[in-house]
C-alpha atoms as a PDB file:
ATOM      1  CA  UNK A   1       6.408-102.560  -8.751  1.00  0.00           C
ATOM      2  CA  UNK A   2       7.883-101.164  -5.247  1.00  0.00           C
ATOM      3  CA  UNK A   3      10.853 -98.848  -4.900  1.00  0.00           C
ATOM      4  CA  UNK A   4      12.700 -96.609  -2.908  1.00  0.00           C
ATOM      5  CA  UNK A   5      12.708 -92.884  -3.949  1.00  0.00           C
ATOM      6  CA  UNK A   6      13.659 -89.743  -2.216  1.00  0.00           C
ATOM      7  CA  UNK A   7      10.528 -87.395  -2.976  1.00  0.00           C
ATOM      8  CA  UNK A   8      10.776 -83.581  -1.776  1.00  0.00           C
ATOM      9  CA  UNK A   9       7.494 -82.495  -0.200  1.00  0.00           C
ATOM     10  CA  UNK A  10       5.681 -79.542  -2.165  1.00  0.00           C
ATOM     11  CA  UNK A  11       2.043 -79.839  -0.389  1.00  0.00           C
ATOM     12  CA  UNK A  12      -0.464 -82.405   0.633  1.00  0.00           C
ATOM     13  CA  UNK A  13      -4.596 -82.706   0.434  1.00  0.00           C
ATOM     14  CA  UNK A  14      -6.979 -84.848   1.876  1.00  0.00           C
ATOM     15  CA  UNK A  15      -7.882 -87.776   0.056  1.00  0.00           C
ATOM     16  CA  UNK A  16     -11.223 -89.286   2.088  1.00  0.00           C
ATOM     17  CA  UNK A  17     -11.045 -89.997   5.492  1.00  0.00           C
ATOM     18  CA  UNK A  18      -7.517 -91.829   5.986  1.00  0.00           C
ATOM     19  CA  UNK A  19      -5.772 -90.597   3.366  1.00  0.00           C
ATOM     20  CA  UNK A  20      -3.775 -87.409   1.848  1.00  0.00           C
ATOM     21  CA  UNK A  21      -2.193 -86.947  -1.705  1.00  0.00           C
ATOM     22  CA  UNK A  22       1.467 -85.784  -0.814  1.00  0.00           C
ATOM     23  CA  UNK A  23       2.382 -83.906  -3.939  1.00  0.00           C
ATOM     24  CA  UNK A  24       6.293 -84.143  -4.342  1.00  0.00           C
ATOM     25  CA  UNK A  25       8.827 -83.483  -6.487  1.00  0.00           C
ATOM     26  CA  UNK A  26      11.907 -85.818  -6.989  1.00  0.00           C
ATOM     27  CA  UNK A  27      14.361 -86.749  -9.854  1.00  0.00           C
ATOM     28  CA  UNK A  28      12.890 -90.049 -10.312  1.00  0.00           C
ATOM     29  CA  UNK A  29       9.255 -89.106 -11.013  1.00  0.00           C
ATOM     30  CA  UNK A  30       9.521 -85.298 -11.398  1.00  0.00           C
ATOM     31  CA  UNK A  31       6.532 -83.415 -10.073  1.00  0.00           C
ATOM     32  CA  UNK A  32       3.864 -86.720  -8.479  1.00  0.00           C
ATOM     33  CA  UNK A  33       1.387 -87.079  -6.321  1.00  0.00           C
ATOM     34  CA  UNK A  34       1.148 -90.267  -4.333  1.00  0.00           C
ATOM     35  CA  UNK A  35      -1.787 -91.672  -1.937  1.00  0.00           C
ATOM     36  CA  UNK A  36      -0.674 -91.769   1.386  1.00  0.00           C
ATOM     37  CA  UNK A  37      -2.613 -93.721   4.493  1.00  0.00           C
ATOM     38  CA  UNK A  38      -2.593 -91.697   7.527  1.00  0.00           C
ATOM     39  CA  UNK A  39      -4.089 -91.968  11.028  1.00  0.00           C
ATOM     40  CA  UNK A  40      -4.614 -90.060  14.170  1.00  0.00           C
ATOM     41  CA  UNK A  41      -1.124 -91.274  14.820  1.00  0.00           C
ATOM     42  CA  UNK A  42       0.739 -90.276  11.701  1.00  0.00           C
ATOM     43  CA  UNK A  43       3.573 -87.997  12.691  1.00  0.00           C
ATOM     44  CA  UNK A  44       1.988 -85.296   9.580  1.00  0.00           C
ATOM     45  CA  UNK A  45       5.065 -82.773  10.275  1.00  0.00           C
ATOM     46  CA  UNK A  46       7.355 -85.367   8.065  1.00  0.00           C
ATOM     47  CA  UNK A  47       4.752 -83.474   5.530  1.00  0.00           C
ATOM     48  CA  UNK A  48       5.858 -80.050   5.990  1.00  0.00           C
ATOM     49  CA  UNK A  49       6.805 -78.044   2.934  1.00  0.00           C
ATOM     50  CA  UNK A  50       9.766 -79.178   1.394  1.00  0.00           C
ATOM     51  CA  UNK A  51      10.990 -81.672   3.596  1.00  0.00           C
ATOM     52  CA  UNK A  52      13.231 -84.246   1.991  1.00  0.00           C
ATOM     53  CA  UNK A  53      11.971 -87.880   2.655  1.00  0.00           C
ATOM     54  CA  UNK A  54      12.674 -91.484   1.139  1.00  0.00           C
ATOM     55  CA  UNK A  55       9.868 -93.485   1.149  1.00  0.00           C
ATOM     56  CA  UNK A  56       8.371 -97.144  -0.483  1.00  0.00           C
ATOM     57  CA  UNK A  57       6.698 -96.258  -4.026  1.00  0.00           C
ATOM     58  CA  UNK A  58       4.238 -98.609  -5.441  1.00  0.00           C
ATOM     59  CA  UNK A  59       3.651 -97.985  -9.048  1.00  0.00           C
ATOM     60  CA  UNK A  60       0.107 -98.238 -10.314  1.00  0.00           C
ATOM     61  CA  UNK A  61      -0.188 -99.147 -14.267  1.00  0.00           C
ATOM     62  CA  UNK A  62      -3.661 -98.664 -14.062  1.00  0.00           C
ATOM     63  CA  UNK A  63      -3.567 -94.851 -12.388  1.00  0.00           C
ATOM     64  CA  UNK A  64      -1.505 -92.111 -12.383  1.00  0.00           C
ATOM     65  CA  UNK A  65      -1.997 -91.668  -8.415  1.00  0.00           C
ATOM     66  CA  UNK A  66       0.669 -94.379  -6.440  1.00  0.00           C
ATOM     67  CA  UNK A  67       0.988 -94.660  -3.388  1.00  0.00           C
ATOM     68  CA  UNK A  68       3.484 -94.339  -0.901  1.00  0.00           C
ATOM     69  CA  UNK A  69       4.717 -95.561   2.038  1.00  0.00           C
ATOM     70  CA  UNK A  70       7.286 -96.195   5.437  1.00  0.00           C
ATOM     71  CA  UNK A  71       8.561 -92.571   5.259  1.00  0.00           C
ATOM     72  CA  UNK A  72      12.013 -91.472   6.896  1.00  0.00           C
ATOM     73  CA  UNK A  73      12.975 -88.037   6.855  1.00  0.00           C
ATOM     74  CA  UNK A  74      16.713 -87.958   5.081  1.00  0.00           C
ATOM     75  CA  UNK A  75      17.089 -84.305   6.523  1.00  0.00           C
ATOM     76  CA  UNK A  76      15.811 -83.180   9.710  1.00  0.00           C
ATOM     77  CA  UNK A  77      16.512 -79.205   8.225  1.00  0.00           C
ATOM     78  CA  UNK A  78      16.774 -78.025  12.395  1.00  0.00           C
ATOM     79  CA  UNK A  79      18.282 -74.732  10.791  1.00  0.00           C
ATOM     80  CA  UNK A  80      14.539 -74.037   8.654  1.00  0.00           C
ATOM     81  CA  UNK A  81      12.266 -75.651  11.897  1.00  0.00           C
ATOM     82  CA  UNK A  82      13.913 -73.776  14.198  1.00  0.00           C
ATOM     83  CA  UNK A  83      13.215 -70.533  12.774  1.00  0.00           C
ATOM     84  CA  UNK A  84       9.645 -68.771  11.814  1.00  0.00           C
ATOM     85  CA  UNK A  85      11.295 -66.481   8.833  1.00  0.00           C
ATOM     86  CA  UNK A  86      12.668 -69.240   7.245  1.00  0.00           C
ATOM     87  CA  UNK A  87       9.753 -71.874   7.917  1.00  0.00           C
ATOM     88  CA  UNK A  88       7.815 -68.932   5.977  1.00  0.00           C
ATOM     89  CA  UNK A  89       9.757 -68.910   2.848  1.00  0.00           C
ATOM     90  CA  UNK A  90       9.631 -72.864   2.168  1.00  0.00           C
ATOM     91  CA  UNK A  91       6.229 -72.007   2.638  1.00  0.00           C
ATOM     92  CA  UNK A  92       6.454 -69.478  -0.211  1.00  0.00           C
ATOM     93  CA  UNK A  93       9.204 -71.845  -2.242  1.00  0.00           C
ATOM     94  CA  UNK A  94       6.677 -74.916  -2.258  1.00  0.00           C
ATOM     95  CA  UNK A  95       3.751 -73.468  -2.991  1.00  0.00           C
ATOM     96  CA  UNK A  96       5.373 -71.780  -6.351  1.00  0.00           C
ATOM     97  CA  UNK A  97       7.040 -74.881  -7.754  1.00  0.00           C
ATOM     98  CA  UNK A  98       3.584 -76.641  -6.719  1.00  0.00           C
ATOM     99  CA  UNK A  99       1.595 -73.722  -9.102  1.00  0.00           C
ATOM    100  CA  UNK A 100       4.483 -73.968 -11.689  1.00  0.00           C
ATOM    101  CA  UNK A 101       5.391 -77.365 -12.293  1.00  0.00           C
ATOM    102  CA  UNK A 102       2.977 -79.392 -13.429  1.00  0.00           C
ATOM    103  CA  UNK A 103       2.189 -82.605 -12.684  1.00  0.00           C
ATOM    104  CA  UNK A 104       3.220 -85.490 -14.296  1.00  0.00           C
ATOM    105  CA  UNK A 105       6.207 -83.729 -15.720  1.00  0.00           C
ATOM    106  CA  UNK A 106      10.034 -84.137 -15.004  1.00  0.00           C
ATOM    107  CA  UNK A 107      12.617 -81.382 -15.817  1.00  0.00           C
ATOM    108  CA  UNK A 108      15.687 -82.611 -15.693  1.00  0.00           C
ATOM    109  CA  UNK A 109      18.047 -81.744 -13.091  1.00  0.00           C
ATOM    110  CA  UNK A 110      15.115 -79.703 -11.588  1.00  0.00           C
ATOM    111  CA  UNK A 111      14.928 -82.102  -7.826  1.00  0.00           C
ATOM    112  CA  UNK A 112      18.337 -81.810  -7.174  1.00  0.00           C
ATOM    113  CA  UNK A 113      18.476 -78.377  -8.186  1.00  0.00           C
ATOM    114  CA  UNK A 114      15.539 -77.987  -5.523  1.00  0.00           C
ATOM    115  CA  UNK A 115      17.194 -80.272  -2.999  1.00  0.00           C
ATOM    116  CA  UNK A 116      20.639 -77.979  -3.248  1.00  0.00           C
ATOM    117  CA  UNK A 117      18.168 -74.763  -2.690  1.00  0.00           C
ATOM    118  CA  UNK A 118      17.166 -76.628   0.452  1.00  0.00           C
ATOM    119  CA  UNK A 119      20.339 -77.427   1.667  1.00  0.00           C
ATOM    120  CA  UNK A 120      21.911 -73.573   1.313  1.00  0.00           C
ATOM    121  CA  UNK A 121      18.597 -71.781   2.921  1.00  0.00           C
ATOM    122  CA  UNK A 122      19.169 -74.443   6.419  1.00  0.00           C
ATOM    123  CA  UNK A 123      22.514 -73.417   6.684  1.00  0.00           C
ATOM    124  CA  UNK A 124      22.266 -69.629   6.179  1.00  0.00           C
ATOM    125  CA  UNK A 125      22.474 -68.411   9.537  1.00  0.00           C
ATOM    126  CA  UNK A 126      21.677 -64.931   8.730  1.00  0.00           C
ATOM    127  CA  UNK A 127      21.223 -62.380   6.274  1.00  0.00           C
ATOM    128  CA  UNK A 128      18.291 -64.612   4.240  1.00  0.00           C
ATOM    129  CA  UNK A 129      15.849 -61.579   3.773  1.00  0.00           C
ATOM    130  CA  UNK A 130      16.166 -61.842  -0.252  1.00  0.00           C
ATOM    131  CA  UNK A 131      16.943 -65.660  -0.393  1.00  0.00           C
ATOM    132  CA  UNK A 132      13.345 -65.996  -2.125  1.00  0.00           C
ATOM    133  CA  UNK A 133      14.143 -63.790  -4.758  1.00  0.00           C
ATOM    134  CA  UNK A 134      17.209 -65.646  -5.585  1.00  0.00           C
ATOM    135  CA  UNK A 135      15.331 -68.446  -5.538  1.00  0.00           C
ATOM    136  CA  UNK A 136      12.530 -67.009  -8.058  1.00  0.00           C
ATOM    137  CA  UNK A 137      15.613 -65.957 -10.457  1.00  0.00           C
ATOM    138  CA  UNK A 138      17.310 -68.981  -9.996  1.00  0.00           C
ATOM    139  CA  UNK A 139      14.217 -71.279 -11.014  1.00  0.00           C
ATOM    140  CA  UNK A 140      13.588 -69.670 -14.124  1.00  0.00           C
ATOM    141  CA  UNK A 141      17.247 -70.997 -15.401  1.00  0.00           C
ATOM    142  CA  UNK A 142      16.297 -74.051 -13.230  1.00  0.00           C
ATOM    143  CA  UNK A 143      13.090 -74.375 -16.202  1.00  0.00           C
ATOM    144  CA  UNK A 144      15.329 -73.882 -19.124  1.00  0.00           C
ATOM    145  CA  UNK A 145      14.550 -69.514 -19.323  1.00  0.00           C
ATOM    146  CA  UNK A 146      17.466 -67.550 -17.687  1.00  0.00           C
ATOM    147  CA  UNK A 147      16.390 -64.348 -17.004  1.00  0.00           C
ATOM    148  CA  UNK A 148      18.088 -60.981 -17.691  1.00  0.00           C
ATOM    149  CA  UNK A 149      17.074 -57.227 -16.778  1.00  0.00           C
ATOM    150  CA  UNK A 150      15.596 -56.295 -20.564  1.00  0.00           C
ATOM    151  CA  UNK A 151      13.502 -59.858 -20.179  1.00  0.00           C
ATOM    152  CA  UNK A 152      12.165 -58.330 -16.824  1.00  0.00           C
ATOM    153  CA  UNK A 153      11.897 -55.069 -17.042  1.00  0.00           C
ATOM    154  CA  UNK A 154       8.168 -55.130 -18.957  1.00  0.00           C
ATOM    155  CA  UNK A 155       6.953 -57.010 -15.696  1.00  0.00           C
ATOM    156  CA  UNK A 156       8.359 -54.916 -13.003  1.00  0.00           C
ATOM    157  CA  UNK A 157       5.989 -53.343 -10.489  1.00  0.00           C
ATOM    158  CA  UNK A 158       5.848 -50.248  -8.979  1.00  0.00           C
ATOM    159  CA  UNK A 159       4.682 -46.664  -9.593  1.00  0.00           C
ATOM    160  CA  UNK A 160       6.025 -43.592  -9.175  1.00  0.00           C
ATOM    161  CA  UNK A 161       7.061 -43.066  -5.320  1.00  0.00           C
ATOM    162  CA  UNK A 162       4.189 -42.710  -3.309  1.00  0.00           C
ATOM    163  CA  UNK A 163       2.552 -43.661   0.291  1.00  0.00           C
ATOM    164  CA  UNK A 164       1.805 -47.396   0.172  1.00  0.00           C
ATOM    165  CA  UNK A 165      -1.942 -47.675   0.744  1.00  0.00           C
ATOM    166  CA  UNK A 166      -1.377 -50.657   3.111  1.00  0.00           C
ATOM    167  CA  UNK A 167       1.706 -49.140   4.867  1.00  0.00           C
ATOM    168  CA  UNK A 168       1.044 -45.450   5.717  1.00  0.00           C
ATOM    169  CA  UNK A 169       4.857 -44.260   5.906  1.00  0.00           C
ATOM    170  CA  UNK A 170       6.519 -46.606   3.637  1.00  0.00           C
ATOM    171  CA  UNK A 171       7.092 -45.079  -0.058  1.00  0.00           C
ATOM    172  CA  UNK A 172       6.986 -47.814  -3.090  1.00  0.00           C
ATOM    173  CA  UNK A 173       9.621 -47.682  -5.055  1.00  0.00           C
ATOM    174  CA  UNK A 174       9.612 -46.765  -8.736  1.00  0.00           C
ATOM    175  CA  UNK A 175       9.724 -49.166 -11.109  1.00  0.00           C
ATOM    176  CA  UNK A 176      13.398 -47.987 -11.954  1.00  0.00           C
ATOM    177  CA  UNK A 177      14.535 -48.308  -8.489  1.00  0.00           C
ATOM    178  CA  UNK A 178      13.197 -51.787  -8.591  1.00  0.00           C
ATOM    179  CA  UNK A 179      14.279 -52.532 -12.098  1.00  0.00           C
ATOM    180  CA  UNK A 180      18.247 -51.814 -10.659  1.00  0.00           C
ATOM    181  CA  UNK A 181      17.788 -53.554  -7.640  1.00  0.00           C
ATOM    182  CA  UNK A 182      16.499 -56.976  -9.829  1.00  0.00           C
ATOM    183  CA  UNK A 183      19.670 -56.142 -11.966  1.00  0.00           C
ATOM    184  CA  UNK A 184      21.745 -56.221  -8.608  1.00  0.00           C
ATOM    185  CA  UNK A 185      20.278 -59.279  -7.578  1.00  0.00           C
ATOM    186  CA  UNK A 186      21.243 -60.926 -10.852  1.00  0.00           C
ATOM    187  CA  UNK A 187      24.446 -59.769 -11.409  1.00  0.00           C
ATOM    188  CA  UNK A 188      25.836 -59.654  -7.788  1.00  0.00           C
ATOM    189  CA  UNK A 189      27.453 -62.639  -6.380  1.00  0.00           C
ATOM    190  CA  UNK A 190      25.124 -64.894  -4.165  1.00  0.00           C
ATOM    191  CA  UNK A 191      26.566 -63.453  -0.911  1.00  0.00           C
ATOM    192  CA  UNK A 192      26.276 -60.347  -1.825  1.00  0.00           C
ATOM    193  CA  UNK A 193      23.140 -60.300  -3.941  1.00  0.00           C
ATOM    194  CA  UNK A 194      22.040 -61.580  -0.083  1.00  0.00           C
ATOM    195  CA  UNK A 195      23.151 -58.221   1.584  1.00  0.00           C
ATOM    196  CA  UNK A 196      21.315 -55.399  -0.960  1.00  0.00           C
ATOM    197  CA  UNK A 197      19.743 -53.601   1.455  1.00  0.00           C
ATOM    198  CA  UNK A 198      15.687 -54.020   0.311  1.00  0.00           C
ATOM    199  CA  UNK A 199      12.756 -53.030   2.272  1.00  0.00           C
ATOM    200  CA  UNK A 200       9.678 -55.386   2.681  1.00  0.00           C
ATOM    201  CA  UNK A 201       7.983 -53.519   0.416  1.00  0.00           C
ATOM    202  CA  UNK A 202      11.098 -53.639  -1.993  1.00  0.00           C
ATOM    203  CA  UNK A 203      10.937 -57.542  -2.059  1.00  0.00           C
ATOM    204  CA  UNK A 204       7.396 -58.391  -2.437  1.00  0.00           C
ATOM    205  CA  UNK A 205       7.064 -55.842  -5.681  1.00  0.00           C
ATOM    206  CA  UNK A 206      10.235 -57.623  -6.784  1.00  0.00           C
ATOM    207  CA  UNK A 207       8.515 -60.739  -5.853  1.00  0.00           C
ATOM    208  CA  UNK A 208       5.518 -60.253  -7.583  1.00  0.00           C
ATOM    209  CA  UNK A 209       7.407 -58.682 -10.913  1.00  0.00           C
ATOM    210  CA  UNK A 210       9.702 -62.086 -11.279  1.00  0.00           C
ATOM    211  CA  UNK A 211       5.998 -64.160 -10.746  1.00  0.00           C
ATOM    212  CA  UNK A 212       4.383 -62.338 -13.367  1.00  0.00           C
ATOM    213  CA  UNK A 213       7.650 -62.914 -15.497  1.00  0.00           C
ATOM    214  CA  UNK A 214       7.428 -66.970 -15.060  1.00  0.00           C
ATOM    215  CA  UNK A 215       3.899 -66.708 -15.384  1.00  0.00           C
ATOM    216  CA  UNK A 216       4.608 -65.836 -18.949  1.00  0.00           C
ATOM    217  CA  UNK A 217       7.156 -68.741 -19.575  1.00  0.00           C
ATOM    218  CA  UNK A 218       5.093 -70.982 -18.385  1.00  0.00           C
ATOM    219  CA  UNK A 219       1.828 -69.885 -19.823  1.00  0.00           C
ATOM    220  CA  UNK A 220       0.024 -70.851 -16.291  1.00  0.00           C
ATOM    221  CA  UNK A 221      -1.262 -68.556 -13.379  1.00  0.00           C
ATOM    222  CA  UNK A 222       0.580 -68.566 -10.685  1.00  0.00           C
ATOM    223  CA  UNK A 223      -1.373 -66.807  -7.524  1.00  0.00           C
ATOM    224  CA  UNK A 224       1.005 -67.223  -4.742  1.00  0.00           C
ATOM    225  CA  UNK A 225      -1.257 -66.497  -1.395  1.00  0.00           C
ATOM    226  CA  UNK A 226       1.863 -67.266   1.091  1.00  0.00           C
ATOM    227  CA  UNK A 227       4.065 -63.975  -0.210  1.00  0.00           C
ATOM    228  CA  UNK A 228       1.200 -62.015   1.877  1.00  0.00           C
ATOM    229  CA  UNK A 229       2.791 -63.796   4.632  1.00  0.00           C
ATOM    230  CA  UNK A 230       6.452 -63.174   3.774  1.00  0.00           C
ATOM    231  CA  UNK A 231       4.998 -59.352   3.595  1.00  0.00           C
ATOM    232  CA  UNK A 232       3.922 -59.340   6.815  1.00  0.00           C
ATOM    233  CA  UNK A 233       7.232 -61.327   8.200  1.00  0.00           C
ATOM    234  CA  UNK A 234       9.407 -59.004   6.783  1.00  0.00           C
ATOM    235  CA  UNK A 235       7.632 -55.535   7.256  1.00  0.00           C
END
């Protein structure tokens, strides 16, 4: 059976030698992967993370993988290209909802929840330093567990202020100081939850404590390499 679907990009693998597995998300199928043909000539940025594309689905009885085919982009998302920083946190985005959702499942709501998320980081046209941690808090109410500052607070990191090994210069916070500023960032409107002034350091601890929380929700491991790279974007 063929259809049209609009499936949100969360990574890709080769498949043999002309073909990748483009593992999306969408409301339709939830979180699929779908064999895709490809050839020196495929144009492989329409795979970029989190690009929003329709495409032709053929549905396989006899497999779980389908394949897919005559993409369009729906979005070209100029405002996420266009810029490194924010090319880096889709980056970071995709490759958590890749770790956390598993495949073959569909939360309701959850793709057009994702596709809104989209939408609002293109058109920020500054002051998007924290917009991954509002992502990370809003994607645990996204999966059904809203979190609140008690829930969080036995998976904060930090230690008591010292000289970051990696950063000579730059003191950690204490797990206090981080524990108010993910209280901030959850009770503060969205603008201004965007403006708390955070450090680099600041926001990958913060990061790393809201990971550690949905790891336990979602009983899985979630070992997100790309936040070393939104470490070293943001300093």
């Amino acid at each position: 059976m063929k259809s049209k679907a609009e499936l949100i990009v969360l990574n890709h693998t080769k498949f043999g030698e002309n073909s990748i597995v483009l593992h999306t998300l969408s409301a339709e199928y939830g979180r699929h992967g779908f064999l895709v043909k490809v050839s020196p000539k495929t144009a492989m940025a329409l795979f970029l993370p989190l690009n929003i594309l329709q495409a032709e689905v053929t549905e396989n009885p006899k497999s779980d993988l389908w394949f897919a085919r005559n993409f369009v982009s729906v979005t070209p998302l100029n405002g996420i290209r266009n810029n490194i920083h924010k090319n880096t946190m889709t980056l970071f985005m995709s490759e958590v909802l890749y770790r956390v959702v598993k495949d073959q499942t569909n939360e309701d709501g959850l793709a057009d929840w994702l596709k809104g998320q989209i939408m609002t980081l293109d058109a920020l046209e500054s002051d998007f330093a924290n917009f991954h941690l509002l992502f990370l808090l809003n994607l645990c109410s996204a999966l059904g567990f809203d979190p609140d500052t008690a829930g969080l607070a036995p998976f904060v990191v930090g230690s008591s202020p010292t000289c970051h090994p990696e950063r000579p210069g730059h003191p950690e916070r204490s797990e206090g100081s981080n524990l108010k500023a993910l209280d901030s960032l959850i009770k503060l409107p969205f603008a201004e939850a965007l403006l708390l002034p955070l450090s680099g350091v600041d926001r990958n601890a913060i990061a790393e404590s809201i990971l550690k929380y949905i790891e336990f929700h979602t009983e899985s491991t979630v070992n997100v390499r790309s936040l070393a790279v939104l470490r070293e974007i943001y300093g």
